[in-house]
C-alpha atoms as a PDB file:
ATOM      1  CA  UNK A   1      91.175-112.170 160.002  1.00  0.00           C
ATOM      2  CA  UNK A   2      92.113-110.903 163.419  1.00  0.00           C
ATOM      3  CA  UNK A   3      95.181-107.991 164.442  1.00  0.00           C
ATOM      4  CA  UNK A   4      96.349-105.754 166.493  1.00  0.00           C
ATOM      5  CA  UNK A   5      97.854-102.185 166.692  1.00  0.00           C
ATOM      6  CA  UNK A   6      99.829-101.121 169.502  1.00  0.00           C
ATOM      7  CA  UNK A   7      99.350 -97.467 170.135  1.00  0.00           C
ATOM      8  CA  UNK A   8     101.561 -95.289 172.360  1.00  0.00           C
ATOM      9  CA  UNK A   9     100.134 -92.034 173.860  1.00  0.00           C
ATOM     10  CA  UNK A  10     102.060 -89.376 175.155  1.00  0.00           C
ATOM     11  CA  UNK A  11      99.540 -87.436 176.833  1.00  0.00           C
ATOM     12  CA  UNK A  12      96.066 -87.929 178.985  1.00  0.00           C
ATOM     13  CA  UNK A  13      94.165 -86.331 176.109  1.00  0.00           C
ATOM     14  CA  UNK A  14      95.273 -87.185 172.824  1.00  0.00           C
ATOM     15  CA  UNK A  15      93.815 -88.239 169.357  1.00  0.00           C
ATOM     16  CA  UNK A  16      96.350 -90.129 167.536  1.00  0.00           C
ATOM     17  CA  UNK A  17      95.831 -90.548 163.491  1.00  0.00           C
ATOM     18  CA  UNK A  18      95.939 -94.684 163.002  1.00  0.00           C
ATOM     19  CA  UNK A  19      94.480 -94.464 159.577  1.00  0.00           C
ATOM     20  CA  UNK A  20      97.652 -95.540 157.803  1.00  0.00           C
ATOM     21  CA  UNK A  21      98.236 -98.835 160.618  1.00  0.00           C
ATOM     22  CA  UNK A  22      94.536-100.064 160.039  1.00  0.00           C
ATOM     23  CA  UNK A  23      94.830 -99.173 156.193  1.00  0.00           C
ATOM     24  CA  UNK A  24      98.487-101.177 156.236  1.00  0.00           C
ATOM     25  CA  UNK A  25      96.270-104.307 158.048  1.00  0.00           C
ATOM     26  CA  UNK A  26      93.350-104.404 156.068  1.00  0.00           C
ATOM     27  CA  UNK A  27      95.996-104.270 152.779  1.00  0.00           C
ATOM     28  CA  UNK A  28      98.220-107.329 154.637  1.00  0.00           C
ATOM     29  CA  UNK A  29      94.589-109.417 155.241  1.00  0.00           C
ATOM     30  CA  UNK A  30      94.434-110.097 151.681  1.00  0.00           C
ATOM     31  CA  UNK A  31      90.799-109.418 151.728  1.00  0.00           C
ATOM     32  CA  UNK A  32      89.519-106.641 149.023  1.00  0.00           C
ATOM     33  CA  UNK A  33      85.921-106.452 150.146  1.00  0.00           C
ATOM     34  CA  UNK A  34      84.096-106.423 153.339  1.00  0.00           C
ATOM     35  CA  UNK A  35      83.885-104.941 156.631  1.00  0.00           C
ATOM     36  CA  UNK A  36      86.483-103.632 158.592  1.00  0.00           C
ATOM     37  CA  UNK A  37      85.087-103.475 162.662  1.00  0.00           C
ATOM     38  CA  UNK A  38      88.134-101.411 164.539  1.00  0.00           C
ATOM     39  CA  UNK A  39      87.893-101.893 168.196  1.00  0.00           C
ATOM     40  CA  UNK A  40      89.495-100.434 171.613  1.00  0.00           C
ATOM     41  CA  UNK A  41      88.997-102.772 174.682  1.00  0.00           C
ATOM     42  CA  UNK A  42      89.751-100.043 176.602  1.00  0.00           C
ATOM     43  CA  UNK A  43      87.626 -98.434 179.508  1.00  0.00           C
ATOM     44  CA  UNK A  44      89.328 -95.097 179.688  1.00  0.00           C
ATOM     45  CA  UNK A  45      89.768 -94.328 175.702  1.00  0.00           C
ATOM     46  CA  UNK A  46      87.670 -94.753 172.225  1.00  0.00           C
ATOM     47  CA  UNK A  47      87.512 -94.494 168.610  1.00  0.00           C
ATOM     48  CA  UNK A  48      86.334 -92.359 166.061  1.00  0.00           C
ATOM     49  CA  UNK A  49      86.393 -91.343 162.283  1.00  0.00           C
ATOM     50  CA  UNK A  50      86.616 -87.570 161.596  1.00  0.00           C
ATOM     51  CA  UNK A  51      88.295 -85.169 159.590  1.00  0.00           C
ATOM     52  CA  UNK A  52      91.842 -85.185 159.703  1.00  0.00           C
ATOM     53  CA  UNK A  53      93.266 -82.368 157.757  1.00  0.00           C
ATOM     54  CA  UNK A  54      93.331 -79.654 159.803  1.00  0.00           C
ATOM     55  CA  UNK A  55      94.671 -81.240 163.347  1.00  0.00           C
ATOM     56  CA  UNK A  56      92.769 -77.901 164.793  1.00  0.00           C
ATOM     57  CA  UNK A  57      89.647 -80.597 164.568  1.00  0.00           C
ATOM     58  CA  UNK A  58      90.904 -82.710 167.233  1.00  0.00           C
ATOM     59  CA  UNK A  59      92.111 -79.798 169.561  1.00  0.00           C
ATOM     60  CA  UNK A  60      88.523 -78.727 169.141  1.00  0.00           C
ATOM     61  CA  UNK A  61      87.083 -82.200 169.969  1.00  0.00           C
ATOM     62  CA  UNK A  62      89.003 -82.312 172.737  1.00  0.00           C
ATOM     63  CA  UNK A  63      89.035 -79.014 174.514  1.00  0.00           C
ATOM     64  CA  UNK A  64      84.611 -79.674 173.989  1.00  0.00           C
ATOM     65  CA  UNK A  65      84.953 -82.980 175.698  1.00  0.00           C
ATOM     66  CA  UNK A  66      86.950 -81.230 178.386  1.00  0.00           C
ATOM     67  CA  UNK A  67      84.688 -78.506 178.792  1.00  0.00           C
ATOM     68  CA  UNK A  68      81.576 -80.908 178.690  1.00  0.00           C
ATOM     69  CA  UNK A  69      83.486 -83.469 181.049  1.00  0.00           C
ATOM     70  CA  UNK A  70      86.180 -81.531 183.234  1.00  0.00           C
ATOM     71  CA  UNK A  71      88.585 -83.611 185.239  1.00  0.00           C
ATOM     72  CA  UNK A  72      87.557 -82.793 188.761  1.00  0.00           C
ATOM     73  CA  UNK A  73      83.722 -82.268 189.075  1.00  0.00           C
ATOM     74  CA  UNK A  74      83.308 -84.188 192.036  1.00  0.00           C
ATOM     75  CA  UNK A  75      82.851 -87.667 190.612  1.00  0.00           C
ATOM     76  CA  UNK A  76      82.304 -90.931 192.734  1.00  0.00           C
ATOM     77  CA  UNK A  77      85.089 -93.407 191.135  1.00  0.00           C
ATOM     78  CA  UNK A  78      88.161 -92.932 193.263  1.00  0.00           C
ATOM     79  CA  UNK A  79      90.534 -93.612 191.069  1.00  0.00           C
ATOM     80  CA  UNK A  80      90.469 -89.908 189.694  1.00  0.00           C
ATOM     81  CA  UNK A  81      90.102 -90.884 186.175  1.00  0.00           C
ATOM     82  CA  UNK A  82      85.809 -90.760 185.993  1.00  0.00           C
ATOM     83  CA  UNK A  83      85.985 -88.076 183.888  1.00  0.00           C
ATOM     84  CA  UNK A  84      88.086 -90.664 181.284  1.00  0.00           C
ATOM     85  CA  UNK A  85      85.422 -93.131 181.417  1.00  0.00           C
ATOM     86  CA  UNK A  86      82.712 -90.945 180.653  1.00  0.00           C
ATOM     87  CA  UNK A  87      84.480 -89.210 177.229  1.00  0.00           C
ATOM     88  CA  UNK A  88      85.186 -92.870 176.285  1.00  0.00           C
ATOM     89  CA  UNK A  89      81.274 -93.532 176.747  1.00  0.00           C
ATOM     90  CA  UNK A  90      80.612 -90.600 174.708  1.00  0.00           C
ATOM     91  CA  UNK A  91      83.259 -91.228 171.574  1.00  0.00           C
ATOM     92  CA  UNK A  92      82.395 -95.033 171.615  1.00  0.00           C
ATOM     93  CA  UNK A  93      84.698 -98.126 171.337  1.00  0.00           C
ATOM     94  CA  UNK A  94      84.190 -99.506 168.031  1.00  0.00           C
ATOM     95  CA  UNK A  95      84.007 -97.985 164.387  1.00  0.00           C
ATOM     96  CA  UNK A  96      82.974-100.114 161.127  1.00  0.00           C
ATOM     97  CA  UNK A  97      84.384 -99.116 158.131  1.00  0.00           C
ATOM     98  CA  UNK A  98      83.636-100.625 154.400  1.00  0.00           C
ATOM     99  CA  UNK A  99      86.629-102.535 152.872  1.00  0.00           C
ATOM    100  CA  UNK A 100      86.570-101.770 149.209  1.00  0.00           C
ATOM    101  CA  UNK A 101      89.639-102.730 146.517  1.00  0.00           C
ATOM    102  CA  UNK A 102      91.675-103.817 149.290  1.00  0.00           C
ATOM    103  CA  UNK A 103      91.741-100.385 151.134  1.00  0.00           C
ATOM    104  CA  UNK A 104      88.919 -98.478 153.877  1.00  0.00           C
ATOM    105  CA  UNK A 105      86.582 -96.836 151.957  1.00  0.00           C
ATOM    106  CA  UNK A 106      86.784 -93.275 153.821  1.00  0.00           C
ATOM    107  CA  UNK A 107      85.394 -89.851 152.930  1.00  0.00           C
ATOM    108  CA  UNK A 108      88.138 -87.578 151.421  1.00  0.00           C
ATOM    109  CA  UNK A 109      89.101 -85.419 154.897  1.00  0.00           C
ATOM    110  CA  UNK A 110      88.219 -89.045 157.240  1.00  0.00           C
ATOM    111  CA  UNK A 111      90.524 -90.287 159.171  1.00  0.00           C
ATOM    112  CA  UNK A 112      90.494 -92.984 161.489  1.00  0.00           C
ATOM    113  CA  UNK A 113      91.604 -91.532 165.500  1.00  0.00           C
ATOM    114  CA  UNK A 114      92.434 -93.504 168.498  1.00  0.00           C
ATOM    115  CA  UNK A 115      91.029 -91.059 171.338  1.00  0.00           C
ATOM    116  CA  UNK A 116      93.062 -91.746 174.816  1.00  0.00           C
ATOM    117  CA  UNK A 117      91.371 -90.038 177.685  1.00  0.00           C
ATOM    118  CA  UNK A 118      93.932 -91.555 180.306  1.00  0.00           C
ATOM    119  CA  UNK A 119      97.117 -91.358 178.933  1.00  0.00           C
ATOM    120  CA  UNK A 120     100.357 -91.691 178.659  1.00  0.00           C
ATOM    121  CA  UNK A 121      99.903 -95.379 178.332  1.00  0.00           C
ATOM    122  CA  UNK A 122     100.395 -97.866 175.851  1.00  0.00           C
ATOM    123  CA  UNK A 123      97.313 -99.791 174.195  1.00  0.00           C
ATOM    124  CA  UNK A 124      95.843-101.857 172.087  1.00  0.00           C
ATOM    125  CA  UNK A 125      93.359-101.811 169.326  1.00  0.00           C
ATOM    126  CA  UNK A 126      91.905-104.961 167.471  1.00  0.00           C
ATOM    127  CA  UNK A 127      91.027-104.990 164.231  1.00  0.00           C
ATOM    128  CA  UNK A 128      88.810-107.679 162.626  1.00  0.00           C
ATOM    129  CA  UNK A 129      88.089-107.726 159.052  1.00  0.00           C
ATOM    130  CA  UNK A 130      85.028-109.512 157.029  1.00  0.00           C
ATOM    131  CA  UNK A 131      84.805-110.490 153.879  1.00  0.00           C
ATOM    132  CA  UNK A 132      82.314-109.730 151.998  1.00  0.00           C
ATOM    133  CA  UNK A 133      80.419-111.703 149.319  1.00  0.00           C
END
């Protein structure tokens, strides 16, 4: 089983919380155990799991990435958005998570975070879910 979330971002660094859209599509697939594989097919923004109940987390994520990656550093794409590509490299573009009971199996602070690094835009993230035996 195959979806997709549409994701809006309102800024060009932004983590946005989609635990409750991927836990709303796993729940609608019917399926109560397997794999859940969460993917952006974006160049220019990524996924992650971390915690998300203190939202000071992602301000620190980010304002490291920014540090370790800073917008203008002299890069060679010319579109002005290298520094995008390479935070997207470094968060990933996929996440698995184990579908137990119907519902992501996820630590008790985990949350599931669609990280734009070229935003505002509007994107897309596919979801495909597995059953398991």
């Amino acid at each position: 089983m195959s979806s997709t979330i549409n994701v809006r971002t309102g800024s060009r660094v932004e983590m946005v919380d989609i635990t409750n859209e991927v836990r709303n599509e796993i729940s609608n697939s019917g399926i109560r155990d397997g794999i859940a594989i969460i993917y952006v097919p974006h160049t220019t923004a990524g996924i992650t799991i971390n915690e998300g109940a203190d939202p000071a987390v992602c301000r620190d994520i980010i304002q490291k990435l920014n540090q370790l990656v800073p917008a203008n550093a002299g890069y060679h794409h010319l579109e002005g958005n290298a520094d995008s590509h390479i935070k997207a490299t470094l968060v990933g573009s996929s996440v698995h998570v184990i579908v137990e009971k119907g519902a992501p199996l996820l630590g008790t602070w985990q949350k599931i975070f669609f990280c734009e690094f070229d935003g505002p835009r509007s994107r897309r993230v596919f979801i495909k879910i597995i059953k398991g035996d």
